[in-house]
Protein backbone atom coordinates (compact mmCIF):
# COMPACT_ATOMS: atom_id res chain seq x y z
CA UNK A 1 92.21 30.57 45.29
CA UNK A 2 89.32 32.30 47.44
CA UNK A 3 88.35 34.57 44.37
CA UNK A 4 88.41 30.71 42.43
CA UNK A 5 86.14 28.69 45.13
CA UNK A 6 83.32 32.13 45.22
CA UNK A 7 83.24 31.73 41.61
CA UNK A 8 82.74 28.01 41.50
CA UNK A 9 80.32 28.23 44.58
CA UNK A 10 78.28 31.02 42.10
CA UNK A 11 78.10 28.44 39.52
CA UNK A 12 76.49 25.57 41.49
CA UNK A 13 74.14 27.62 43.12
CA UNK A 14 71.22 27.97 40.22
CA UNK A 15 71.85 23.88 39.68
CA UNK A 16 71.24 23.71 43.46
CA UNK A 17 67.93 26.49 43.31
CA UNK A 18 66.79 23.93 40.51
CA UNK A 19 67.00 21.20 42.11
CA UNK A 20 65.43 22.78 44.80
CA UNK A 21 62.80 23.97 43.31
CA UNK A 22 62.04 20.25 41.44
CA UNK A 23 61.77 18.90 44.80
CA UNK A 24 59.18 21.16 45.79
CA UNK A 25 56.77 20.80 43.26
CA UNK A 26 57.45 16.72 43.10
CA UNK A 27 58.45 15.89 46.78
CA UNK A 28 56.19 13.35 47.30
CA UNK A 29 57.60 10.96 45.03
CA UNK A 30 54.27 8.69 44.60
CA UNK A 31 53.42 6.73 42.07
CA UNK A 32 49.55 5.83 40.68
CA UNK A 33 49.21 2.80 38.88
CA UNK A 34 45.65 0.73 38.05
CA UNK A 35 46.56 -3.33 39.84
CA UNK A 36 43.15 -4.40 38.67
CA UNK A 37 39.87 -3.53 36.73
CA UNK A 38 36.57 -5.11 37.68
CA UNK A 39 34.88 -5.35 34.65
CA UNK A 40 38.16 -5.02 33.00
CA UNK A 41 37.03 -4.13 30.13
CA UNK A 42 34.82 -1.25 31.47
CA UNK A 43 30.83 -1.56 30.23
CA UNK A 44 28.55 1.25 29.43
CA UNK A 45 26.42 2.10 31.76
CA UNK A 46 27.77 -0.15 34.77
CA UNK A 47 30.08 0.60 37.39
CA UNK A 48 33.91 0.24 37.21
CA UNK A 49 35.77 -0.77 40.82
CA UNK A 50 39.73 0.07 40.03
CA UNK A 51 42.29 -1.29 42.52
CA UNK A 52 44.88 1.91 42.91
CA UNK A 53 48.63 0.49 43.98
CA UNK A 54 49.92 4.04 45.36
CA UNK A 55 53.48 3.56 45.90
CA UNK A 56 56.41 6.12 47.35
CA UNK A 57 59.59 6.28 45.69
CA UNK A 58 60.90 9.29 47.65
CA UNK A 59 63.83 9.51 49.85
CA UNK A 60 61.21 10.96 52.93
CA UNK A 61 58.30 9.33 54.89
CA UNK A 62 55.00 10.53 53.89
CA UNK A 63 52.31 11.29 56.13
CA UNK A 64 48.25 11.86 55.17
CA UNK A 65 48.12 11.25 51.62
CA UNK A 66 44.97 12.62 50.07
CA UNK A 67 44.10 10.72 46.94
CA UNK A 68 41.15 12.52 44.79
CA UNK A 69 39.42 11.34 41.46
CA UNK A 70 38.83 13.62 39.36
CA UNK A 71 36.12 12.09 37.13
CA UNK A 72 35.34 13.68 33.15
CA UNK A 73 33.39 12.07 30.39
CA UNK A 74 32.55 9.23 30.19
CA UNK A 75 33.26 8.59 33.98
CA UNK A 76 31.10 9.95 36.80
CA UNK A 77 30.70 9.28 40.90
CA UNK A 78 28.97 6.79 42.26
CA UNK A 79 25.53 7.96 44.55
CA UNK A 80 26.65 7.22 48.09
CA UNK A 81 30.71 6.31 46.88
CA UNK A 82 33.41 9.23 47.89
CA UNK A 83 36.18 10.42 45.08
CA UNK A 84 38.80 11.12 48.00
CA UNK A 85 40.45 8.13 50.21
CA UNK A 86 43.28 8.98 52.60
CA UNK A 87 46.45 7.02 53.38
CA UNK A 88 48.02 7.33 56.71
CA UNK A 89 51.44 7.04 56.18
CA UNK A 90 54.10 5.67 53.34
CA UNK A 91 57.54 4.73 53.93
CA UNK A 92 59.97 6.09 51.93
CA UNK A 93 61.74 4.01 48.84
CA UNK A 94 59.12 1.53 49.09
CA UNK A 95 58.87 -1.78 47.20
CA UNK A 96 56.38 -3.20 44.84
CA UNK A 97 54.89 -5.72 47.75
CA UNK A 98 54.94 -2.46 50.30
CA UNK A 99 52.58 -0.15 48.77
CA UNK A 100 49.09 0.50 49.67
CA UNK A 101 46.05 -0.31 47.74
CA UNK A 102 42.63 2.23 47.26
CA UNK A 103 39.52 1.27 45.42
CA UNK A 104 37.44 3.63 43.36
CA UNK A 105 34.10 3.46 42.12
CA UNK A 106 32.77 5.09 39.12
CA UNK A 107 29.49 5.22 36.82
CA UNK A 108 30.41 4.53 33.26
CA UNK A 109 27.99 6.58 30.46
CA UNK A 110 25.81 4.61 29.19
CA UNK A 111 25.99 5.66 25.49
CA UNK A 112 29.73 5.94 25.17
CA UNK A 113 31.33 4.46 22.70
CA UNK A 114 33.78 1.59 22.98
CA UNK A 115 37.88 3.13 23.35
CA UNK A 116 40.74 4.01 25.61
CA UNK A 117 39.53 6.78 28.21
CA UNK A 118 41.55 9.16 30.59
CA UNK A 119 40.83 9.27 34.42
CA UNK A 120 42.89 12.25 35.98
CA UNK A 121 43.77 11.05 39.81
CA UNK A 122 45.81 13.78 42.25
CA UNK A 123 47.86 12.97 45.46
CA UNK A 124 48.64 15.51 47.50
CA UNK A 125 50.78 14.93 50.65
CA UNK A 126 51.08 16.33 54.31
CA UNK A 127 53.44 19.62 53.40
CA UNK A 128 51.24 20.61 50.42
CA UNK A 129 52.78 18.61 47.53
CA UNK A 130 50.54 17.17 44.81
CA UNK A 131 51.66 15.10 41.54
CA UNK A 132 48.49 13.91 39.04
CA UNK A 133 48.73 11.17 37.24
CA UNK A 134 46.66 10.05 34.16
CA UNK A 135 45.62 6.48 34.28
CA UNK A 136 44.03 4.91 30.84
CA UNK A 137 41.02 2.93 31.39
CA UNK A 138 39.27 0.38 28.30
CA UNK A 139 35.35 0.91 28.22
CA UNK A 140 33.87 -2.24 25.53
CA UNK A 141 30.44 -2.64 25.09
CA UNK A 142 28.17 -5.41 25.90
CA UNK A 143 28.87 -8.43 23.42
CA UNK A 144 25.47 -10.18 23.84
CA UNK A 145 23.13 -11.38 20.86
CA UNK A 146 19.64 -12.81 20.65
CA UNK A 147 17.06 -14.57 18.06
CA UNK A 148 14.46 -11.97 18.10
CA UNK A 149 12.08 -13.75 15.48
CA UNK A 150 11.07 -16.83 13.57
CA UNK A 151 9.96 -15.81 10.05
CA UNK A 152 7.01 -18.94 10.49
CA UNK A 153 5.09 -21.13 13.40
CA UNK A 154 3.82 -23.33 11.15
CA UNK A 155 4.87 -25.61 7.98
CA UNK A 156 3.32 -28.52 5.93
CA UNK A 157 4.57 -32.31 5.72
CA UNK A 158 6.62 -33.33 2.86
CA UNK A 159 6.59 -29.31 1.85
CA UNK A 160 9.87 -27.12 1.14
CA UNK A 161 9.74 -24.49 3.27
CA UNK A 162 12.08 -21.23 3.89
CA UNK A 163 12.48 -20.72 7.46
CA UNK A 164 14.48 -17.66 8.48
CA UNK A 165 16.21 -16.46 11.69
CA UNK A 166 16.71 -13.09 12.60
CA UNK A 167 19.77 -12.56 14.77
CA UNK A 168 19.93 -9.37 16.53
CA UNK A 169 23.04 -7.85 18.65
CA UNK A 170 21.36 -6.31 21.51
CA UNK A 171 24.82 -5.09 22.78
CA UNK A 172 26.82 -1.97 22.47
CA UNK A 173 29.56 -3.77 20.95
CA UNK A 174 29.83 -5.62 17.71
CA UNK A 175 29.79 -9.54 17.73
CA UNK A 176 32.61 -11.20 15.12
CA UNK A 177 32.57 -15.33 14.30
CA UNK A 178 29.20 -15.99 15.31
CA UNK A 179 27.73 -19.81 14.46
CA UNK A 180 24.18 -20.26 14.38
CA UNK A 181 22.59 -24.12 14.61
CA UNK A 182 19.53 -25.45 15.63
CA UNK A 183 18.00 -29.17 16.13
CA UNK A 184 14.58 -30.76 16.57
CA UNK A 185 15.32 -34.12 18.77
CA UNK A 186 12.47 -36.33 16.84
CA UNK A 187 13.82 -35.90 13.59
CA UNK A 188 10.19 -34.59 12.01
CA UNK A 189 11.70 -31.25 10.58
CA UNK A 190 14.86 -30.99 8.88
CA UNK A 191 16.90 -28.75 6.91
CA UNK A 192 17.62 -29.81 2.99
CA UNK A 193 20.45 -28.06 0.60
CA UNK A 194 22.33 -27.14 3.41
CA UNK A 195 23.51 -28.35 6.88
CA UNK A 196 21.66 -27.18 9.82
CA UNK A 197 24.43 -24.67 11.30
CA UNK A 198 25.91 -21.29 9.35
CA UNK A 199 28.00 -18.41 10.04
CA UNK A 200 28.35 -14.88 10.79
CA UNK A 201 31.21 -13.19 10.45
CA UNK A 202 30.74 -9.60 11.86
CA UNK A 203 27.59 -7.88 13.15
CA UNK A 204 27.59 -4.39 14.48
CA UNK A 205 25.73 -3.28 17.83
CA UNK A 206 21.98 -2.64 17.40
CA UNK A 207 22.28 -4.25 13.79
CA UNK A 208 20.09 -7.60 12.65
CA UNK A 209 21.06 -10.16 10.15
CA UNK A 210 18.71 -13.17 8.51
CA UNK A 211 20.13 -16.24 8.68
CA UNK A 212 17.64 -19.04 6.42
CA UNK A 213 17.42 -22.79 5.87
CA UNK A 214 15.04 -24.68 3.82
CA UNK A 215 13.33 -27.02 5.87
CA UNK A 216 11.13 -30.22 5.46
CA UNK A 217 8.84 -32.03 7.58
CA UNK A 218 8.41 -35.92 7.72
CA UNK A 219 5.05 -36.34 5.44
CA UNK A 220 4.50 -39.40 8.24
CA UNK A 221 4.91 -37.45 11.06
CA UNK A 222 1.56 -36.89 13.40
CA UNK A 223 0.54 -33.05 13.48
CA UNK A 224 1.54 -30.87 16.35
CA UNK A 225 3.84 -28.54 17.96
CA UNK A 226 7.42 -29.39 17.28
CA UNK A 227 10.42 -28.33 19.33
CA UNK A 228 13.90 -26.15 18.07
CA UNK A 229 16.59 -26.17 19.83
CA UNK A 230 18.73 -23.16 19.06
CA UNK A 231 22.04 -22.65 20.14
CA UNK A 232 24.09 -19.21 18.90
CA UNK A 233 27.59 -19.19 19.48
CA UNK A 234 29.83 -15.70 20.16
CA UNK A 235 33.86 -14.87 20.48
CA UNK A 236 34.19 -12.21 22.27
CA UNK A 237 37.40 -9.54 21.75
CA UNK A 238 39.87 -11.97 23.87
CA UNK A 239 38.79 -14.76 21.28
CA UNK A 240 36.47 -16.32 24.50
CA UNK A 241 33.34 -18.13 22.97
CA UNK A 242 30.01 -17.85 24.90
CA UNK A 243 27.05 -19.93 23.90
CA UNK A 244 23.66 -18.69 24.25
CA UNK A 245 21.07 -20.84 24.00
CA UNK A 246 16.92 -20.69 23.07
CA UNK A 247 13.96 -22.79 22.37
CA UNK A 248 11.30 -22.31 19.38
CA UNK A 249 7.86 -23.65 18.65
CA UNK A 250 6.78 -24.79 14.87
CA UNK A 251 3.39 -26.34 14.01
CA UNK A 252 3.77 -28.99 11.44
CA UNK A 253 0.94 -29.78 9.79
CA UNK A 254 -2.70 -27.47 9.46
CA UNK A 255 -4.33 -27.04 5.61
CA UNK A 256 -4.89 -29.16 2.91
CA UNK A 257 -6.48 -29.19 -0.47
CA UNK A 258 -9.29 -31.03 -2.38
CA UNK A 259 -10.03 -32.14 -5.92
CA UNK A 260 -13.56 -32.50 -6.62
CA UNK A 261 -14.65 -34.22 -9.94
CA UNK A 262 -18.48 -34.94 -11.43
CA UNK A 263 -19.34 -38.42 -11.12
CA UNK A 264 -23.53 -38.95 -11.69
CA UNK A 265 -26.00 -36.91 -13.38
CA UNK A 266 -29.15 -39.83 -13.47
CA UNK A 267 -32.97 -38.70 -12.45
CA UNK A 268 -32.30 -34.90 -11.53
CA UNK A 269 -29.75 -35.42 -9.26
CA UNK A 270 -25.81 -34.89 -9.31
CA UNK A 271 -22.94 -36.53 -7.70
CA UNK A 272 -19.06 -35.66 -6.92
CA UNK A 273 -16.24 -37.20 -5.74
CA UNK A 274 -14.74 -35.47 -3.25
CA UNK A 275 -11.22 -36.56 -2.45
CA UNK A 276 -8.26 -35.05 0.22
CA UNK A 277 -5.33 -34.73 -1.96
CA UNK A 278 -3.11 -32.61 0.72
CA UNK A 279 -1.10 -34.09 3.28
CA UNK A 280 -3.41 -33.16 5.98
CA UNK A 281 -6.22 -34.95 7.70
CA UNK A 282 -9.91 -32.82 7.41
CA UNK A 283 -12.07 -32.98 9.74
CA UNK A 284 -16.37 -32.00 9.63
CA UNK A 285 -16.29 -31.90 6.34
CA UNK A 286 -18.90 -30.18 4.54
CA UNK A 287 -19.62 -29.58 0.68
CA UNK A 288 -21.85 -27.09 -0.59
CA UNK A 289 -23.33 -25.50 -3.51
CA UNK A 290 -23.58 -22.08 -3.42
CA UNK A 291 -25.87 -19.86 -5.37
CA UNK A 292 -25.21 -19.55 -8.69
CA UNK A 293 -26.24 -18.54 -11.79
CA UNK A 294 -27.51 -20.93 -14.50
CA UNK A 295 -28.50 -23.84 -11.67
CA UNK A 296 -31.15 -24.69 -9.01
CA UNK A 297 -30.54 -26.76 -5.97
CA UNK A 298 -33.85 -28.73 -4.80
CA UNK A 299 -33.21 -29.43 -1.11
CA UNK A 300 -30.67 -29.58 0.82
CA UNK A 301 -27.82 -27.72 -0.78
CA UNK A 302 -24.61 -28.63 1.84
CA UNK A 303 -24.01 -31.90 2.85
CA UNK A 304 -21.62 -33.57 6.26
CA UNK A 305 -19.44 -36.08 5.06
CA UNK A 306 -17.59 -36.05 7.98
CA UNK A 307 -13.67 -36.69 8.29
CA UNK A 308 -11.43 -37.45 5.24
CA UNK A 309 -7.94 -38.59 6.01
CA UNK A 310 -4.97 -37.66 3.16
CA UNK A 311 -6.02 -39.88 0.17
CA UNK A 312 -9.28 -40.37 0.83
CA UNK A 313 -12.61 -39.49 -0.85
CA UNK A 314 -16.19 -39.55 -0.30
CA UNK A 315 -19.76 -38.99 -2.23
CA UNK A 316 -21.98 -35.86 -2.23
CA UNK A 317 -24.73 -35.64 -4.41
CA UNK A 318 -27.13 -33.21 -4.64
CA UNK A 319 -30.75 -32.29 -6.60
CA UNK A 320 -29.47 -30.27 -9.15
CA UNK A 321 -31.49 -28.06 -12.10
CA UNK A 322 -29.77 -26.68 -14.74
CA UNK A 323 -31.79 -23.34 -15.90
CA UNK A 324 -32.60 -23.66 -19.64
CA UNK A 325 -33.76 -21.14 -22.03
CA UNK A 326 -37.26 -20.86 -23.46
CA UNK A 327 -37.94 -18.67 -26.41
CA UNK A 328 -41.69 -17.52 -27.96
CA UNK A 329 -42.07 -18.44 -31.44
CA UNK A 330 -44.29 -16.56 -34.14
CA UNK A 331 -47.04 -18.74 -33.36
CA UNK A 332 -46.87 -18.49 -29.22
CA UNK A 333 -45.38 -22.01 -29.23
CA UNK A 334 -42.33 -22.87 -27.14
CA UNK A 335 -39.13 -23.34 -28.54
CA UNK A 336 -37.11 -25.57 -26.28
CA UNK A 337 -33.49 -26.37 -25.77
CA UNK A 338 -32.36 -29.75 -24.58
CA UNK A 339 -29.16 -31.03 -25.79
CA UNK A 340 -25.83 -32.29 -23.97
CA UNK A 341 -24.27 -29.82 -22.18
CA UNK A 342 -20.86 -28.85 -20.49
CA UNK A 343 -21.08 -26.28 -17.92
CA UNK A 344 -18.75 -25.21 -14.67
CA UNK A 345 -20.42 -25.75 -11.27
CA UNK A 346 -18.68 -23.86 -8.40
CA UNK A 347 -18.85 -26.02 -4.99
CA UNK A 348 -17.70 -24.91 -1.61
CA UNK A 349 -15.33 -27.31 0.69
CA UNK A 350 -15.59 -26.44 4.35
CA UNK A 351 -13.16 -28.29 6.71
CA UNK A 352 -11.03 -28.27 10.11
CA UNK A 353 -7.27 -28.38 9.94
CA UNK A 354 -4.98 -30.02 12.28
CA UNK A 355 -4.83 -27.17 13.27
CA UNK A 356 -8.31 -26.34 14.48
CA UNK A 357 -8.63 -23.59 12.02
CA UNK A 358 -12.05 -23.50 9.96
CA UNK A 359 -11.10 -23.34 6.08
CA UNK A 360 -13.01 -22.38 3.08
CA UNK A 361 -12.26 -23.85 -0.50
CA UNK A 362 -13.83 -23.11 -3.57
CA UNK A 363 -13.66 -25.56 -6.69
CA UNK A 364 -15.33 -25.06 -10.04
CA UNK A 365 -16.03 -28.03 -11.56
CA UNK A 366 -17.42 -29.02 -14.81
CA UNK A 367 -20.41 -30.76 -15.40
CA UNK A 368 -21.77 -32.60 -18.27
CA UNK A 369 -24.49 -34.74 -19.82
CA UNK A 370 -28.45 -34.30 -20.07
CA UNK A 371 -29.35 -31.93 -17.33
CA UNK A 372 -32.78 -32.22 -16.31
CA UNK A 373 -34.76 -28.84 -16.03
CA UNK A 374 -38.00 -27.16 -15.96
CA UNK A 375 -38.51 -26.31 -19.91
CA UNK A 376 -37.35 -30.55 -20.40
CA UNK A 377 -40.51 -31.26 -17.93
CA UNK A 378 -42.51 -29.09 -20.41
CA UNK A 379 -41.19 -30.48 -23.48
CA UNK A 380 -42.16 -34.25 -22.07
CA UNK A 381 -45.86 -32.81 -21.35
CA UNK A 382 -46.40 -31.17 -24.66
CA UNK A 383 -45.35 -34.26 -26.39
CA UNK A 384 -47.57 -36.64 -23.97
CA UNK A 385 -50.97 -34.00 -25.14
CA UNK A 386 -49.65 -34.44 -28.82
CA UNK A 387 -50.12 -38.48 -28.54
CA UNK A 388 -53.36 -38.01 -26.61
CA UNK A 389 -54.85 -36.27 -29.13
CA UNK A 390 -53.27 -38.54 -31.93
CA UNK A 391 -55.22 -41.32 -30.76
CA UNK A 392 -58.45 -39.25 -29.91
CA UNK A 393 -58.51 -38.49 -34.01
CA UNK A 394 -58.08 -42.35 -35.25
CA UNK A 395 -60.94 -43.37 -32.65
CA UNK A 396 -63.28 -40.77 -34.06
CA UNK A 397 -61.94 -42.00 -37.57
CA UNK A 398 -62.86 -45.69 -37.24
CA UNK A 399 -65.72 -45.09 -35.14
CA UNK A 400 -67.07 -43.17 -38.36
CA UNK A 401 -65.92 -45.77 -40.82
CA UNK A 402 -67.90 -48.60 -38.83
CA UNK A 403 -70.73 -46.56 -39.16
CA UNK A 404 -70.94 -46.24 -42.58
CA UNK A 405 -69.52 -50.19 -42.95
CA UNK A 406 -72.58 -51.05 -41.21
CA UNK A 407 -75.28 -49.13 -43.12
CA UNK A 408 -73.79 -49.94 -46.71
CA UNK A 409 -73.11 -53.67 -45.70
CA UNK A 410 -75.99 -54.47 -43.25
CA UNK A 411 -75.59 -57.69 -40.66
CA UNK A 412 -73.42 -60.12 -43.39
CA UNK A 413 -71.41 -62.16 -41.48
CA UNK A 414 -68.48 -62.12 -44.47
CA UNK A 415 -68.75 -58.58 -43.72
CA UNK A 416 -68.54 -58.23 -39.92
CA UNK A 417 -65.57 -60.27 -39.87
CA UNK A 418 -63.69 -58.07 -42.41
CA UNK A 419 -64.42 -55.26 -40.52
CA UNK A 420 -63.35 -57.44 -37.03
CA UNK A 421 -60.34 -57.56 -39.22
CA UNK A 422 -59.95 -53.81 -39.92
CA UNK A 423 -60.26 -52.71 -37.04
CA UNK A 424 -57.55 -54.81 -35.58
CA UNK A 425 -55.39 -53.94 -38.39
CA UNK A 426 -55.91 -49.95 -36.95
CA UNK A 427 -55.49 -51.22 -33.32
CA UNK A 428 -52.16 -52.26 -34.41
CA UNK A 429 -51.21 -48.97 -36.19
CA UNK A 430 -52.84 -47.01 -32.75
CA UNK A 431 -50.34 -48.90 -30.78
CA UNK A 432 -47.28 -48.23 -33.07
């Protein structure tokens, strides 16, 4: 029986060494666990608080526990915030509501990407014991978007215009379900084809999507700077919607276009109608006639017609030459070309918008009927010498013939009054 019990006693006694030994390196019995996560998820490059429930499940009291963070990518300390916090004293078998609470601080990387990260955290007790435990901790990136630009500030009236949005996420996170809308209160500018909100589905962190409309403005709206409301919706990963919200300027209204057309061509001078066929008002008009080839302007060459609202039109006329061409004949005589003619005229259209911009336009125009020029003015001299000298030869012709009448014929009255009567007769042809 004695040689029985030594040899059951020899059994136990590495079962009892092991159990030994287990209690050694794990007397403490405490247990780590994260109660709370401020921001829970963790953000790059901000600073995680975690609430530390440090609990003893051991069969002995506990005195001086040393808790110690032991930080690694993408966790660092906090300037001026200690890794090590003490607690004096834990009761043995303790209960959920019993334990004691620790807060850490710690500096989150600000490049990191978003995932599940380690944070290594060692107790070590009064008699030299320590136990580490691993705790996971969720680092997400910012989920924040903006409208970083307007693709125009300005449109026409009654114009189809493209308008485009750029969305940007300006987070380290991407941005899923996103609804885009905008609104201007007075109803001047709105969109057409399409309804005035649309949809993203995904967009990645530092990425940029263009969201368009095609938008009108009221063509009897007054010019000026029109309002947008903008409002850009985001779910977040636990589904949460934020709304972010922005304002945007658009000028409706500014340029406009002209139609110019030839209206008078009577004593040297020209006239055109000028008319505002945009949807604009102009204001300080002016219309000009730039130098040109194959015209002359006598005077003035711009004239003020002041302000033309949309659909209306004015009168500018001008002293205009057209430059004709002479040619030498064989004989030195002038050879000279007058006929109807149909020629373009470029004229200048200088304006204001509504937007206070100074515009140029150029219009070429075409102009016909008789143009008056220099070589005409010579043409209507050389024929007025030609009749001048017509009559000069007849005088000298009858003058001679009365002569001679008179010598052959003498002072007979039947006589005189035939040649009273010839001589009227050649008055008659003079005058024709």
């Amino acid at each position: 029986m004695k040689k029985l019990l030594i040899f059951i006693l020899l059994m136990l006694l590495p079962i009892a060494t092991a159990a030994a030994a287990s209690s050694s390196v794990d007397a403490s019995g405490v247990s780590v666990a994260i109660m709370s996560q401020t921001p829970n998820p963790a953000r790059p490059g901000e600073t995680v608080e975690l609430t530390l429930s440090v609990q003893n499940f051991g069969n002995e009291n506990l005195k001086n526990i040393v808790l110690t963070a032991q930080p690694e990518y993408p966790f660092s300390q906090v300037n001026g915030e200690s890794l090590t916090k003490t607690i004096p004293y834990l009761n043995a078998r303790q209960d959920d509501d019993e334990a004691a609470t620790v807060k850490l601080k710690l500096k989150v990387d600000t490049d990191v990407p978003a995932g599940t990260y380690e944070l290594d955290v060692v107790t070590t007790d009064s008699s030299g014991s320590t136990k580490t435990t691993t705790l996971n901790i969720e680092v997400r990136g910012k989920e924040y978007a903006q409208i970083v630009t307007i693709s125009k500030s300005s449109i026409d009236f009654a114009t189809e215009e493209q308008l485009d949005f750029v969305v940007t996420n300006t987070g380290t996170s991407p941005l899923k379900n996103m609804q885009i809308s905008w609104d201007d209160s007075t109803g001047t500018i709105l969109p057409v084809y399409s309804s005035n909100t649309k949809y993203i589905s995904y967009l990645a962190a530092n990425q940029s999507v263009t969201v368009s409309y095609i938008v009108m403005a009221d063509v009897n709206a007054d010019p000026g700077l029109y309002q947008l409301n903008i409002t850009l919706q985001v779910e977040d990963y636990n589904s949460d919607i934020s709304t972010i919200s922005t304002k945007a300027g658009v000028f409706v209204g500014g340029g406009t276009d002209f139609d110019v057309a030839f209206s008078d061509n009577s004593d040297g001078e020209m006239s055109f109608s000028v008319a505002n066929i945009g949807n604009n008002q102009a204001y300080s008009v002016k219309v000009s006639i730039p130098e040109q080839d194959g015209y002359t302007v006598s005077g003035s060459s711009s004239s003020i017609v002041g302000n033309l609202e949309k659909g209306d039109y004015t009168i500018a006329s001008f002293g205009i030459a057209k430059e004709g061409d002479t040619q030498s004949t064989a004989k030195g005589k002038s050879n000279i070309n007058t006929s109807e003619t149909s020629n373009e005229l470029k004229v200048l259209i200088e304006y204001t918008d509504s937007a206070g911009q100074r515009n140029t336009v150029e219009k070429s125009i075409q102009v016909s009927g008789n143009t008056t020029s220099a070589n005409s003015n010579v043409q209507k001299n050389s024929a007025s010498s030609s009749s001048i000298v017509y009559i000069i030869v007849i005088a000298v012709a009858l003058a001679g013939y009365v002569m001679y009448y008179r010598k052959k014929h003498g002072e007979n009255p039947a006589a005189v009054q035939k040649l009273g009567s010839l001589l009227q007769h050649g008055k008659k042809k003079e005058g024709n």
